[in-house]
Protein backbone atom coordinates (compact mmCIF):
# COMPACT_ATOMS: atom_id res chain seq x y z
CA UNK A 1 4.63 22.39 1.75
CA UNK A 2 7.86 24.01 1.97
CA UNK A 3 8.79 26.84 4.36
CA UNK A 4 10.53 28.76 1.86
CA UNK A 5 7.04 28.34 -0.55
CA UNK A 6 4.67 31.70 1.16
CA UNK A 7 1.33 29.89 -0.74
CA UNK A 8 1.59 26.84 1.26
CA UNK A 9 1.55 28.41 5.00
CA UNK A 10 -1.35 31.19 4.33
CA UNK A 11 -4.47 27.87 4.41
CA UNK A 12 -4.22 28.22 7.95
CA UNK A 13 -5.66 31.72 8.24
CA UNK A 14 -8.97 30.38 6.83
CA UNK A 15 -8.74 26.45 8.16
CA UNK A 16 -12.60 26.32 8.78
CA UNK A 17 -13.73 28.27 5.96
CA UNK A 18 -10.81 26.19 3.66
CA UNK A 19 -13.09 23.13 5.41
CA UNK A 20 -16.45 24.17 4.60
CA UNK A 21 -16.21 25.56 1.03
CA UNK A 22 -13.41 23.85 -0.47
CA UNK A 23 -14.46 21.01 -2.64
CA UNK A 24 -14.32 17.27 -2.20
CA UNK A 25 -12.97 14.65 -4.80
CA UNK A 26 -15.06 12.18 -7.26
CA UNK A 27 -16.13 8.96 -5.63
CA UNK A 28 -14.99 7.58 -9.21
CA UNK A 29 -11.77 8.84 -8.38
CA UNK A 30 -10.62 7.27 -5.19
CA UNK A 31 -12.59 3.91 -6.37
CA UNK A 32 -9.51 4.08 -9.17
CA UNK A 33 -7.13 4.83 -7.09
CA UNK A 34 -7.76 1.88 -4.85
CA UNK A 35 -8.42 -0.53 -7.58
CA UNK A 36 -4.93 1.02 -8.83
CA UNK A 37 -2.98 0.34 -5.81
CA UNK A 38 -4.57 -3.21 -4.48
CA UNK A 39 -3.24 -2.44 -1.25
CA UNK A 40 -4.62 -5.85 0.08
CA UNK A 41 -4.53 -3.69 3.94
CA UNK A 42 -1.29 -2.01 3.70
CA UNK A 43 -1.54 1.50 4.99
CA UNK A 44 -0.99 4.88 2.86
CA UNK A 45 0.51 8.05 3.72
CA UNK A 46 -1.26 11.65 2.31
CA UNK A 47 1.11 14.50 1.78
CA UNK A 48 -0.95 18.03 2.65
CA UNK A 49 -4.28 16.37 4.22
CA UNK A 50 -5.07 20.00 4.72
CA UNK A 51 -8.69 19.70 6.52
CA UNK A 52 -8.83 15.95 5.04
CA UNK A 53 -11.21 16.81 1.59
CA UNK A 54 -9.70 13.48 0.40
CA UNK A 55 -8.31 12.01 3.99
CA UNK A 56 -12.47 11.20 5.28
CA UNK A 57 -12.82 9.53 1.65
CA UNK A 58 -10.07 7.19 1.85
CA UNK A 59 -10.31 6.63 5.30
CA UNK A 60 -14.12 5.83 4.66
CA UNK A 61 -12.91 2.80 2.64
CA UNK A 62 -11.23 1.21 5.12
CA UNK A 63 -7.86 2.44 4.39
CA UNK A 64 -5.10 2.81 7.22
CA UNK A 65 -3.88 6.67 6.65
CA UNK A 66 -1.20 8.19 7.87
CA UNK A 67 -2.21 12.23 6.89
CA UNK A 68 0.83 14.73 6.31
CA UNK A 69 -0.27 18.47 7.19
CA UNK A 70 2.62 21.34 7.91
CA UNK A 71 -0.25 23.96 9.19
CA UNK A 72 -0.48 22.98 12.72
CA UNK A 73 -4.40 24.78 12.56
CA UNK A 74 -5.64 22.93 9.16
CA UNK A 75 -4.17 19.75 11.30
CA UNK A 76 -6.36 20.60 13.90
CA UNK A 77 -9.43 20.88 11.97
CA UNK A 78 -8.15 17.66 10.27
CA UNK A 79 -7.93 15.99 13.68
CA UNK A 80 -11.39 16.83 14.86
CA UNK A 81 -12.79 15.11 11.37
CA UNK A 82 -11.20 11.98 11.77
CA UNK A 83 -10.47 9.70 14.79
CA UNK A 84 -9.17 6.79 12.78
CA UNK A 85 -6.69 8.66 10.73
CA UNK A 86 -3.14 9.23 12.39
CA UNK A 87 -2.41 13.13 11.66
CA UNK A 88 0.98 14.07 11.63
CA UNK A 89 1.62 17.70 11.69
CA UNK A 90 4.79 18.11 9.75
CA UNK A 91 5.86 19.33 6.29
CA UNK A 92 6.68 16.00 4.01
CA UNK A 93 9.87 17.17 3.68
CA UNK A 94 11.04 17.00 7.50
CA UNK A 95 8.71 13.93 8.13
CA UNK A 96 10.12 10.87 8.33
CA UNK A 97 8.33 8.16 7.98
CA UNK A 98 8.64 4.49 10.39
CA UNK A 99 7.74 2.43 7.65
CA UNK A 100 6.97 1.78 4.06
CA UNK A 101 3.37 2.28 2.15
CA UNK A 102 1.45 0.93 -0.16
CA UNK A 103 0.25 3.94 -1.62
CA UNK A 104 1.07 7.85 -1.30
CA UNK A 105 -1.21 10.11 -2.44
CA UNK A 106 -1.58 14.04 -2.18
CA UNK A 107 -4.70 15.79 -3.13
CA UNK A 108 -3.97 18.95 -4.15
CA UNK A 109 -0.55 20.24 -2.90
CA UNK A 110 1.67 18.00 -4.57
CA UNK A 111 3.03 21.31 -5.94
CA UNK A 112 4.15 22.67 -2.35
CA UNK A 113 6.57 20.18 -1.92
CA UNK A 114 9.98 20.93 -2.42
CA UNK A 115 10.92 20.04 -6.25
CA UNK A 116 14.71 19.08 -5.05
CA UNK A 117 13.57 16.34 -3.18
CA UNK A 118 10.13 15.47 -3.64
CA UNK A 119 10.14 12.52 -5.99
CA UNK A 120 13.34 10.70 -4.21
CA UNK A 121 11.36 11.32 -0.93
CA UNK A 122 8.24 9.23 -2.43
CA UNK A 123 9.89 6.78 -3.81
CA UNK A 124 11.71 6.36 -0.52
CA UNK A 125 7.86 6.01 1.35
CA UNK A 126 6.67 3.32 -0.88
CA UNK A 127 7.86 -0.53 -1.23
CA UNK A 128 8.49 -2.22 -4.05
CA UNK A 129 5.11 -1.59 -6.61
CA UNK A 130 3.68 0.79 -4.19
CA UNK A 131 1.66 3.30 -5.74
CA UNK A 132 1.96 6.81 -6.57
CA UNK A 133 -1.64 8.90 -6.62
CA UNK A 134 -1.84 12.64 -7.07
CA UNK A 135 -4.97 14.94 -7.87
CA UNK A 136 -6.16 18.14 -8.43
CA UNK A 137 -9.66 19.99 -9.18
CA UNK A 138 -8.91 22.73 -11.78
CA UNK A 139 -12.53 24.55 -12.15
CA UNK A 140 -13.83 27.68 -14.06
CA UNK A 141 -17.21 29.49 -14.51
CA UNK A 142 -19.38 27.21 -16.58
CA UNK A 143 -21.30 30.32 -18.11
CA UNK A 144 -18.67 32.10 -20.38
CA UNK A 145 -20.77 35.33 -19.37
CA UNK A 146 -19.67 35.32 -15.82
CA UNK A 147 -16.34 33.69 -16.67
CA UNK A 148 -15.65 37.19 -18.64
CA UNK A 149 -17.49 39.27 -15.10
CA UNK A 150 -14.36 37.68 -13.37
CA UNK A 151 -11.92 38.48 -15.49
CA UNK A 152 -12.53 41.99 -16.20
CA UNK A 153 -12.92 42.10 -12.52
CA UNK A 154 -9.32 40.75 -12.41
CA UNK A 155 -8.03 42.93 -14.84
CA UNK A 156 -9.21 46.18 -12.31
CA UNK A 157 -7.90 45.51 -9.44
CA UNK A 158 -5.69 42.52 -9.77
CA UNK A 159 -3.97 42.09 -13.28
CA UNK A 160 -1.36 40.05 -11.78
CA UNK A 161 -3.37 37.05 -10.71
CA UNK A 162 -5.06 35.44 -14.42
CA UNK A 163 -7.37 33.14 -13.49
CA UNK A 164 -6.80 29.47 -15.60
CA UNK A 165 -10.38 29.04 -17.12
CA UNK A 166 -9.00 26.72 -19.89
CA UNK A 167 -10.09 23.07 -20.12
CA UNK A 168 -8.48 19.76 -20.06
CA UNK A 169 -8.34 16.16 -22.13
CA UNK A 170 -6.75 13.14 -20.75
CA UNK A 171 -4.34 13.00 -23.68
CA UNK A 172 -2.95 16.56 -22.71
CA UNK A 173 -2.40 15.74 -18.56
CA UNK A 174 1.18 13.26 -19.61
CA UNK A 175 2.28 16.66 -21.01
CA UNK A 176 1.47 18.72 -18.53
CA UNK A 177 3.36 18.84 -15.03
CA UNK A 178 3.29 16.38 -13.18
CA UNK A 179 3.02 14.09 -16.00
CA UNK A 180 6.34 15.66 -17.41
CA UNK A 181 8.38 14.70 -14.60
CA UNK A 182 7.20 11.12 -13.77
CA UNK A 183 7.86 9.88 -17.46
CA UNK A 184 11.86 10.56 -16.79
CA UNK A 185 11.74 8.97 -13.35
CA UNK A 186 13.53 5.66 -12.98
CA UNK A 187 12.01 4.87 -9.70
CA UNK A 188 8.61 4.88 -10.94
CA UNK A 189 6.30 3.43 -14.31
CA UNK A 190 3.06 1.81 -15.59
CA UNK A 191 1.93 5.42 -15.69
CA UNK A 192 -1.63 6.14 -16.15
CA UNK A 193 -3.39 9.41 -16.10
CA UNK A 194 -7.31 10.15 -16.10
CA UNK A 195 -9.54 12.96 -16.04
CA UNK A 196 -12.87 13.25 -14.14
CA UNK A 197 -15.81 15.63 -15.05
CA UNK A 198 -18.35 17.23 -12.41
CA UNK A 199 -20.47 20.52 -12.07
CA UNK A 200 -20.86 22.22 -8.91
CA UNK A 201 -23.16 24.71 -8.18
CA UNK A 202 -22.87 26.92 -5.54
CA UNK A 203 -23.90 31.28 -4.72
CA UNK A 204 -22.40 33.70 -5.48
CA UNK A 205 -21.72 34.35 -2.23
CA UNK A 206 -20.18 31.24 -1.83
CA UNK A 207 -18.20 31.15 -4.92
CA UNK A 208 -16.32 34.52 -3.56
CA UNK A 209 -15.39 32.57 -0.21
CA UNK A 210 -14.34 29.47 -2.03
CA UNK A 211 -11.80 32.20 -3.85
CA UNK A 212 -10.74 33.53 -0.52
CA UNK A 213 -9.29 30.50 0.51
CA UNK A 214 -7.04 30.14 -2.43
CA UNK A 215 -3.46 31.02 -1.97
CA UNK A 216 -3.44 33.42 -4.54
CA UNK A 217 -5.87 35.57 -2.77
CA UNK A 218 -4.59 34.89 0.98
CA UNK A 219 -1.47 36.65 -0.35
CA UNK A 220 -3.04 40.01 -1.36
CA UNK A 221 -3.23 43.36 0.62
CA UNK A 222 -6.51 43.11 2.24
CA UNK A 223 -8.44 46.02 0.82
CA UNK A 224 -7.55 44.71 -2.55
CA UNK A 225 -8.83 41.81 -1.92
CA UNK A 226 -11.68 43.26 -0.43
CA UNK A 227 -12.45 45.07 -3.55
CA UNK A 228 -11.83 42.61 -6.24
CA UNK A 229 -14.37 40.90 -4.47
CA UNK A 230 -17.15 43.19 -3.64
CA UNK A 231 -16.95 43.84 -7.42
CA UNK A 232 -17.39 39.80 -8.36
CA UNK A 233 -19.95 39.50 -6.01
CA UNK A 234 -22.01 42.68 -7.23
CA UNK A 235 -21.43 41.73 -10.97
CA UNK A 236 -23.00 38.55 -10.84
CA UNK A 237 -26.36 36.93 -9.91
CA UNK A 238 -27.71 35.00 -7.23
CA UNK A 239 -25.68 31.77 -8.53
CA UNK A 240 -22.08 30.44 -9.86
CA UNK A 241 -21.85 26.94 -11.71
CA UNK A 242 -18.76 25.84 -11.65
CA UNK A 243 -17.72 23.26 -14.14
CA UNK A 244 -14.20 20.93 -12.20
CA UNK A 245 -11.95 18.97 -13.86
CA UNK A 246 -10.20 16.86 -11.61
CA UNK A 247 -6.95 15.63 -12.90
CA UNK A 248 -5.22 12.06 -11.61
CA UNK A 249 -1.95 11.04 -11.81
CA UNK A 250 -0.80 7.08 -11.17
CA UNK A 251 2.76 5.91 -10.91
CA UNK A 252 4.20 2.29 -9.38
CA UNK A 253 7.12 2.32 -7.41
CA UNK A 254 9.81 -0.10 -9.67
């Protein structure tokens, strides 16, 4: 969420699309988060709502957002979801905020944020055992037979982008980044990390826009984006299950 970061400003381009395909979060998910943060009616800030995938679920709950979004048209789209959600339209790093939260949570863009300043700016945002709460979905094929359609696919007309197809296990996610980072923070403990399992089935069709909103693809030349995916989409059947992994990370402000 960075202006120097080209992947976090290209969203915009596609804001309804990014809306309509992109996937939401686990119910499971936010019920942990919440039970995680007991924030008893203090309010929470999200850093890159985007078009508010996990903003409406929060919200929903009764929770008093304040929803962080640097593209001024994925704001927009944001605003016209929500009227009970304050929408800020402002990168987290030039944001600053009136008052202390209860909980910060960013569904995933944590990663657009800039790395020299991210982690002092949260714990700045939250008081004293605030909570920390940041998510992705990570999915792949579920049929290795069209996982291996999209890769070859890849490999002809765009060998620099590898698509991550690998899986995940809860002991593995305190190793990985984030996780790596929050265990040498002073500002923040009583770590926990979980992992949530869903399938998602969608067409092909579909599962070729879905790609087109990701920032890896916003930032290819047209035709060869164009190409890669005519070739997906004429490869494959009628159908694309995906199986998603979505990955949380909990921290308490000290």
């Amino acid at each position: 969420m960075t202006v120097h970061e080209p992947g976090a400003r290209v969203f915009g381009e596609v804001a309804d699309e990014y809306d309509r395909i992109r996937p939401g979060y686990p119910p499971a998910l936010v019920d942990d988060v919440l039970a995680y943060a007991r924030l008893g009616g203090a309010p929470a800030i999200e850093i890159g709502a985007g078009t508010g995938k996990a903003t409406v679920a929060f919200a929903r709950r009764g929770v008093a957002v304040t929803a962080v979004e640097p593209d001024e048209k994925m704001a927009a789209v944001l605003a016209g979801r929500v009227s009970d959600v304050t929408v800020v339209a402002s990168s987290f790093e030039e944001h600053l905020p009136t008052r202390r939260y209860g909980l910060l949570y960013s569904a995933q863009a944590w990663h657009w944020t800039d790395p020299a300043v991210r982690w002092q700016r949260a714990a700045d945002a939250l008081a004293p055992g605030g909570a920390l709460a940041l998510f992705w979905n990570i999915d792949r094929p579920a049929d290795p037979d069209v996982r291996a359609v999209v890769l070859a696919a890849h490999r002809r007309h765009t060998p620099q982008i590898v698509p991550n197809f690998e899986t995940s296990d809860e002991r593995s996610l305190r190793s990985s980044w984030p996780g790596t980072d929050l265990v040498a923070l002073p500002e923040f403990g009583d770590l926990s990390e979980r992992l949530y399992r869903w399938d998602r089935p969608m067409s092909t069709v579909d599962y070729v826009a879905y790609l087109s909103t990701r920032s890896d693809y916003r930032l290819l030349d047209g035709d060869v984006r164009a190409r890669l995916f005519l070739d997906i989409e004429g490869s494959l059947g009628d159908q694309v299950d995906l199986h998603v992994e979505t990955a949380l990370y909990l921290a308490r402000r000290r």
